[in-house]
C-alpha atoms as a PDB file:
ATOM      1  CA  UNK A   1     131.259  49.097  64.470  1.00  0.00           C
ATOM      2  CA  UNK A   2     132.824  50.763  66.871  1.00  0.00           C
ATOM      3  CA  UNK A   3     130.721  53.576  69.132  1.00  0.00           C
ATOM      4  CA  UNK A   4     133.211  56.303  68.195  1.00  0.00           C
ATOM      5  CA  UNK A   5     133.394  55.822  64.269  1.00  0.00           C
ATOM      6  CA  UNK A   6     129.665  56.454  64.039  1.00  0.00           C
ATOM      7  CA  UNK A   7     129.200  59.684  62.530  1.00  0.00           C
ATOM      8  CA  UNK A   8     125.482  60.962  63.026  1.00  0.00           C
ATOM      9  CA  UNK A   9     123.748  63.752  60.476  1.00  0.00           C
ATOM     10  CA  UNK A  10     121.325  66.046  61.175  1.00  0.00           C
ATOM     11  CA  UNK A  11     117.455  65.245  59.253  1.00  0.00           C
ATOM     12  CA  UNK A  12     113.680  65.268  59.940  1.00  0.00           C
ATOM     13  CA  UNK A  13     111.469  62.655  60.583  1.00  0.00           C
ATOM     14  CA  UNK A  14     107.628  64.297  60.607  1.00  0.00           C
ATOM     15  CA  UNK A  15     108.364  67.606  60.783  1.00  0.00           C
ATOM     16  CA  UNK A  16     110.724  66.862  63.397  1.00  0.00           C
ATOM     17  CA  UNK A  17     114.434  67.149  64.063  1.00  0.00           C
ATOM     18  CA  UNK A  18     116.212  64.089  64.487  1.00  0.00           C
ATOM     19  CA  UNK A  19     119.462  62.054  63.666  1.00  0.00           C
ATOM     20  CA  UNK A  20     120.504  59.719  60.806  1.00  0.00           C
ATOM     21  CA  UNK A  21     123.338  57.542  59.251  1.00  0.00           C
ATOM     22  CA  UNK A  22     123.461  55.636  56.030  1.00  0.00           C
ATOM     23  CA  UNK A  23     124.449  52.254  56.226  1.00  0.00           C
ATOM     24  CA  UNK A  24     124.723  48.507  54.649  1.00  0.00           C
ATOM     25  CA  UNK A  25     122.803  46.034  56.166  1.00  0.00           C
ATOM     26  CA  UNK A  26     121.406  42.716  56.315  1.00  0.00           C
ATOM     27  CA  UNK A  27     117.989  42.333  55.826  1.00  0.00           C
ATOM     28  CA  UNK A  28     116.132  40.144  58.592  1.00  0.00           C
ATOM     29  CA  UNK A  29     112.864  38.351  57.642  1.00  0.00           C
ATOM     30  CA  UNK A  30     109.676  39.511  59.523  1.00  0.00           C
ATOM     31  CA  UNK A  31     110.283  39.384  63.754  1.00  0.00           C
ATOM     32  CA  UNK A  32     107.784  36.667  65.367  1.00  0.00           C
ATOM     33  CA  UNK A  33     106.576  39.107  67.337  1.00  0.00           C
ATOM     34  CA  UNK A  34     104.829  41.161  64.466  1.00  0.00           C
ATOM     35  CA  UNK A  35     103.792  37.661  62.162  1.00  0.00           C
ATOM     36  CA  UNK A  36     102.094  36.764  65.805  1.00  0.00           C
ATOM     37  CA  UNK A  37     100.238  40.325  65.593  1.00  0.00           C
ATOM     38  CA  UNK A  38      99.017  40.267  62.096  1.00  0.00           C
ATOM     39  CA  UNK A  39      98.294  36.967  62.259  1.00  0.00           C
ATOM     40  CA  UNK A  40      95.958  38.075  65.051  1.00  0.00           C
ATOM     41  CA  UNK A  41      94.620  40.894  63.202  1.00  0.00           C
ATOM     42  CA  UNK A  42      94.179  39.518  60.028  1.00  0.00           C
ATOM     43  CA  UNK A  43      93.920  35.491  60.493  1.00  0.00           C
ATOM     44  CA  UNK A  44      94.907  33.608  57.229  1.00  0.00           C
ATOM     45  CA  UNK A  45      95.828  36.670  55.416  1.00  0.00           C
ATOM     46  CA  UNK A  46      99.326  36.200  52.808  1.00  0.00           C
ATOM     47  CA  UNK A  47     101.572  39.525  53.509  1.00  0.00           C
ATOM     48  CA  UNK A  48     103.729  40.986  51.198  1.00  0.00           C
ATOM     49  CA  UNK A  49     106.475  42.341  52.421  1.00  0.00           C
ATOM     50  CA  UNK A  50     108.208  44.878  50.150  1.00  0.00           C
ATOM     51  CA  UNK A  51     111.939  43.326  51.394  1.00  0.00           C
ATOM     52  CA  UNK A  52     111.576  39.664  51.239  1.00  0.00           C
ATOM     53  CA  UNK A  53     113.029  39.297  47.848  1.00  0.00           C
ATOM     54  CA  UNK A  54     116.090  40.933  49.719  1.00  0.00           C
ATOM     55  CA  UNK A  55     116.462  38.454  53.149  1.00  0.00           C
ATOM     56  CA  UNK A  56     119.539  37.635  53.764  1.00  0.00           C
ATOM     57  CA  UNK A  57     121.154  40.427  50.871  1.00  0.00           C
ATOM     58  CA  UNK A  58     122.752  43.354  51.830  1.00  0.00           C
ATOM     59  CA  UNK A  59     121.009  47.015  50.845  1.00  0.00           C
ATOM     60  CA  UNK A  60     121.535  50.378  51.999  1.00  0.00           C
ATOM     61  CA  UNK A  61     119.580  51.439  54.479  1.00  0.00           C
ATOM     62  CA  UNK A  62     118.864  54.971  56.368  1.00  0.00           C
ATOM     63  CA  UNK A  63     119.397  54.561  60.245  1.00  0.00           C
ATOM     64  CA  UNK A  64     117.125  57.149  61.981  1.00  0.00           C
ATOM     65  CA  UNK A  65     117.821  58.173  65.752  1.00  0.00           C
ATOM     66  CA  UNK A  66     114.645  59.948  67.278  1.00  0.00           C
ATOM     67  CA  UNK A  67     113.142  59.958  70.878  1.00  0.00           C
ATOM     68  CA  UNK A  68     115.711  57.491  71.695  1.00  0.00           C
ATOM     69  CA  UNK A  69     114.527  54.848  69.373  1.00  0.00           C
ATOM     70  CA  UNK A  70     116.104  53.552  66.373  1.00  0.00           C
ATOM     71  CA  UNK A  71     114.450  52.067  63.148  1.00  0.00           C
ATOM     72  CA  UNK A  72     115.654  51.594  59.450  1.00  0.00           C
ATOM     73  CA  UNK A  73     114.115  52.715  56.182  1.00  0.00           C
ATOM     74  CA  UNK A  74     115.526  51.260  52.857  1.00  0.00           C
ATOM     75  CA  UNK A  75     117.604  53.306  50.759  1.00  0.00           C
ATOM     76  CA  UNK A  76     118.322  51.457  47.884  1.00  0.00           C
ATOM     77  CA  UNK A  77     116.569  53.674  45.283  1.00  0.00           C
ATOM     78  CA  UNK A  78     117.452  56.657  47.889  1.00  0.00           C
ATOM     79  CA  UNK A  79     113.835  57.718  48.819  1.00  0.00           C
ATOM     80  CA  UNK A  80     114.703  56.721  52.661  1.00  0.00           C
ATOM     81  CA  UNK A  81     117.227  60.015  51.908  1.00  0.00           C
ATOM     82  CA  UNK A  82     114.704  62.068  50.198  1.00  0.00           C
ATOM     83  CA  UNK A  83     112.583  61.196  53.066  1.00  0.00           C
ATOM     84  CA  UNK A  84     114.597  62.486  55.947  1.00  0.00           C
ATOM     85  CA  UNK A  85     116.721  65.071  54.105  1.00  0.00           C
ATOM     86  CA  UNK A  86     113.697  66.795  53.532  1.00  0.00           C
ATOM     87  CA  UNK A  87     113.222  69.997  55.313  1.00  0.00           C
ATOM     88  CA  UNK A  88     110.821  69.280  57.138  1.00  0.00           C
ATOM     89  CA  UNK A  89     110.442  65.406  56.666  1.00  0.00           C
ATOM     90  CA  UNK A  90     107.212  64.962  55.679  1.00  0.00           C
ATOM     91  CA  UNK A  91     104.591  62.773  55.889  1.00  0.00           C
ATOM     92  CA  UNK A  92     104.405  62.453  51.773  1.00  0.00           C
ATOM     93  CA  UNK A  93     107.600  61.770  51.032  1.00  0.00           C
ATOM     94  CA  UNK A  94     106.802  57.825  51.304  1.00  0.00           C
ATOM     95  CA  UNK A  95     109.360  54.858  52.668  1.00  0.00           C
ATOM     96  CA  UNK A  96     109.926  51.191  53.198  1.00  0.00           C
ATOM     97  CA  UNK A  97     110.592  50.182  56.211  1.00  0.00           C
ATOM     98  CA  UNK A  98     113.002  47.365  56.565  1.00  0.00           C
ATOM     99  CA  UNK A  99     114.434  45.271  59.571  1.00  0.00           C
ATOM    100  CA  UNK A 100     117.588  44.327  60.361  1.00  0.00           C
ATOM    101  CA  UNK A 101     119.647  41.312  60.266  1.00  0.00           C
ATOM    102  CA  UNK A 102     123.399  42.730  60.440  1.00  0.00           C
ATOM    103  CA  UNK A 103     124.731  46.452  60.221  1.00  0.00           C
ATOM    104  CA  UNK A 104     127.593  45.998  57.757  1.00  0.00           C
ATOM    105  CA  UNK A 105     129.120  48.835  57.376  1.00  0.00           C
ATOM    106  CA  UNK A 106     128.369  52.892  57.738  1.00  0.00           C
ATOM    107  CA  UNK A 107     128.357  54.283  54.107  1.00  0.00           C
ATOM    108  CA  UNK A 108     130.398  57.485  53.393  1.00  0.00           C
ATOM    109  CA  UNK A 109     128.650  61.100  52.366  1.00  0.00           C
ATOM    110  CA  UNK A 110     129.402  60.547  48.549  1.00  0.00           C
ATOM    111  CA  UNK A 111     128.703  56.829  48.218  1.00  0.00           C
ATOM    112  CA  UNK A 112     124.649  57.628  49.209  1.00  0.00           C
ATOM    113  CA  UNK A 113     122.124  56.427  46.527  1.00  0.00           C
ATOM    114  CA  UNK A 114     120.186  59.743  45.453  1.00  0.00           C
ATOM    115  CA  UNK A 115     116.724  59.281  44.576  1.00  0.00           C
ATOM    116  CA  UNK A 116     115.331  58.718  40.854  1.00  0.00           C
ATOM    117  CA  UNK A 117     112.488  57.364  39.556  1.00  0.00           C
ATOM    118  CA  UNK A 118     114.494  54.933  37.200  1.00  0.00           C
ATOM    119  CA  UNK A 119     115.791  53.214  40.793  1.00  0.00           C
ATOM    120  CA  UNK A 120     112.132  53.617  42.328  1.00  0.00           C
ATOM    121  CA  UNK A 121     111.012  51.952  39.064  1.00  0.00           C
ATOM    122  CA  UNK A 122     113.759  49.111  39.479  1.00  0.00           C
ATOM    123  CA  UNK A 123     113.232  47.938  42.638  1.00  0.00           C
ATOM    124  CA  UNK A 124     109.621  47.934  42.587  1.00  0.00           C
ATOM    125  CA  UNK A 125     109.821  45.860  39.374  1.00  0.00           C
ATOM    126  CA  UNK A 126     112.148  43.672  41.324  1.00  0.00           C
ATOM    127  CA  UNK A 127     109.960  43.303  44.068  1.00  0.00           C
ATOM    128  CA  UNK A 128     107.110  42.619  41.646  1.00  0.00           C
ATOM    129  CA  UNK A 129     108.387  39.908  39.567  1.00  0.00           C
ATOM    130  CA  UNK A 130     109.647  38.328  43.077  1.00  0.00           C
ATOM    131  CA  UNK A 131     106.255  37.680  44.489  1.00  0.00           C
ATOM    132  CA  UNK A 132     105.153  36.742  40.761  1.00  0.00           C
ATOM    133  CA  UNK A 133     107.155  34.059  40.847  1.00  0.00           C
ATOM    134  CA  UNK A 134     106.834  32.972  44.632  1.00  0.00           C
ATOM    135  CA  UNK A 135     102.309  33.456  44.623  1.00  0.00           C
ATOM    136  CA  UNK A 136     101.378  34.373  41.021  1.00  0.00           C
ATOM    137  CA  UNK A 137      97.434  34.033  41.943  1.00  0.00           C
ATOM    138  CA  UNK A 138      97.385  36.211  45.646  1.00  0.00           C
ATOM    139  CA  UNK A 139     100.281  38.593  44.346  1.00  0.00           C
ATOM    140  CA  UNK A 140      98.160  39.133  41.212  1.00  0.00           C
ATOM    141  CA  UNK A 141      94.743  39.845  43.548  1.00  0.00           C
ATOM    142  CA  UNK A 142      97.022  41.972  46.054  1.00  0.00           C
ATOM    143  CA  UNK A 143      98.324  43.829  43.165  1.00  0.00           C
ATOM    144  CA  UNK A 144      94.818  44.286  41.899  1.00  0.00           C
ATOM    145  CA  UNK A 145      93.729  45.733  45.567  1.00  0.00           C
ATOM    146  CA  UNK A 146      97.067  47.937  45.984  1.00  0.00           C
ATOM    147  CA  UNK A 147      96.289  50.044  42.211  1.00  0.00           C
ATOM    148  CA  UNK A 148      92.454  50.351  43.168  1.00  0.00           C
ATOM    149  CA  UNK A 149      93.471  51.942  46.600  1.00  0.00           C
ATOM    150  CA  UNK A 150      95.225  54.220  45.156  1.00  0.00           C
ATOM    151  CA  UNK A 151      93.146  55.501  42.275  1.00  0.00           C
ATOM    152  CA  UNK A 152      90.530  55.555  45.113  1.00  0.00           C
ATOM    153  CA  UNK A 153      92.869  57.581  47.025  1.00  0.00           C
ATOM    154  CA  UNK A 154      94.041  59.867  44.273  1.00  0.00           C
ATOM    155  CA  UNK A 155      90.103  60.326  42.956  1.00  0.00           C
ATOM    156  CA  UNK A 156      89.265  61.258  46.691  1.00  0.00           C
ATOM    157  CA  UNK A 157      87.270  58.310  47.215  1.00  0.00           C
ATOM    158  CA  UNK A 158      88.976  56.210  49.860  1.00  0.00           C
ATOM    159  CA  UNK A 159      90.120  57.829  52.712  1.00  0.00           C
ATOM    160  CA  UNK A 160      90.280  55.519  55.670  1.00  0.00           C
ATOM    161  CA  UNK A 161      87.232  53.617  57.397  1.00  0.00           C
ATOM    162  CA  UNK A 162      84.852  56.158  59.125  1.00  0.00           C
ATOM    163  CA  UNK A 163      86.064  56.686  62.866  1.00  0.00           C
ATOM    164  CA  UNK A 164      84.623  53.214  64.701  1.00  0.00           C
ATOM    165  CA  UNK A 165      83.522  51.627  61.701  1.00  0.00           C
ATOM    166  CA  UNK A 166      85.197  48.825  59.253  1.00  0.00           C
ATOM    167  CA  UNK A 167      83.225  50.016  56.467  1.00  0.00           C
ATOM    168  CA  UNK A 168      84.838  52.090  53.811  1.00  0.00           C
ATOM    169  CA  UNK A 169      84.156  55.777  53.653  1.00  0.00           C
ATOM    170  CA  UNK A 170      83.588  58.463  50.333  1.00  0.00           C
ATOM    171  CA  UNK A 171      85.659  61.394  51.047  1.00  0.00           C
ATOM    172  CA  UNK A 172      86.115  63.947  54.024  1.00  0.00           C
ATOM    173  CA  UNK A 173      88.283  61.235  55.950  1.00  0.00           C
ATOM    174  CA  UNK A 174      91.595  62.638  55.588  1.00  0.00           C
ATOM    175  CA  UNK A 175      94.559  61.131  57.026  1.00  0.00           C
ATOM    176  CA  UNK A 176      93.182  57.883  58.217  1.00  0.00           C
ATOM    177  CA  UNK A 177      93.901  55.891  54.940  1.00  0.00           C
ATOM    178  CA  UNK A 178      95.046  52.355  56.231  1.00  0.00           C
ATOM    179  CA  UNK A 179      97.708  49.693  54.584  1.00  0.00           C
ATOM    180  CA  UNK A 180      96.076  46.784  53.227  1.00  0.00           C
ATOM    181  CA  UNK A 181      99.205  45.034  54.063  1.00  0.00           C
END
């Protein structure tokens, strides 16, 4: 796509002012670079990916332009617009990060998915019965991990490992809760 036809809107990523488009893109699988990394930091260890069911598809995708870097958050169910149309852009108003295979196309003002739980609801039920069918046993386990962490995290229980420890902290830890991914 041409530099000029790029058409740039004003959003917040973290309480901070930055740029965005919405676009249709390629997904790309996992770079080397990062499977090399988690590899490292977690030998042996299956990942889960919230996009793999979608390599290779096209979605629509939020392009974010801040501190002159450039990264992609999905936008199928349009949560990566709820994200950074928020006022402020914050931190609670989650995202998926996706990577990028292809940029398709730039997607017009009214064509951009809205947010709705129905979509939320979809996609994670897509994304669900993917890795059912692809690791039935680890997906089930993972899945088993992913609901306790967050009824930890919503009964206050799990907030992060203490500061220089691997062991698991009650309460008063707030803001350091980790991915398990």
């Amino acid at each position: 796509m041409e530099q000029s036809k790029i058409k740039l809107w004003k959003g917040f990523w973290d309480k901070k002012e930055c740029k965005f488009r919405i676009v249709e893109a390629i997904v790309a699988s996992t770079p080397e670079n990062i499977l090399k990394q988690q590899e490292s930091d977690t030998p042996g260890k299956r990942r889960f990916p919230w996009y793999e069911p979608f390599i290779g598809k096209k979605i629509q995708m939020v392009e974010i332009h801040a501190n002159n870097i450039v990264w992609y958050i999905n936008n199928s169910d349009g949560k990566g617009l709820k994200k950074i149309s928020n006022i402020i852009g914050e931190e609670e108003y989650g995202h998926k990060g996706v990577y990028v295979d292809e940029i398709i196309s730039q997607i017009p003002y009214p064509k951009w998915e809205t947010y709705t739980e129905k979509k939320e609801f979809d996609l994670n039920t897509e994304v669900s019965d993917y890795f059912t069918r692809v690791d039935p046993f680890l997906w089930a386990k993972h899945d088993q991990e992913v609901k306790q962490l967050r009824e930890d995290i919503q009964n206050d229980l799990y907030m992060g490992p203490p500061a220089n420890s691997n062991e698991k902290k009650k309460g008063g830890n707030k803001g350091k809760v980790r991915s398990i991914n």
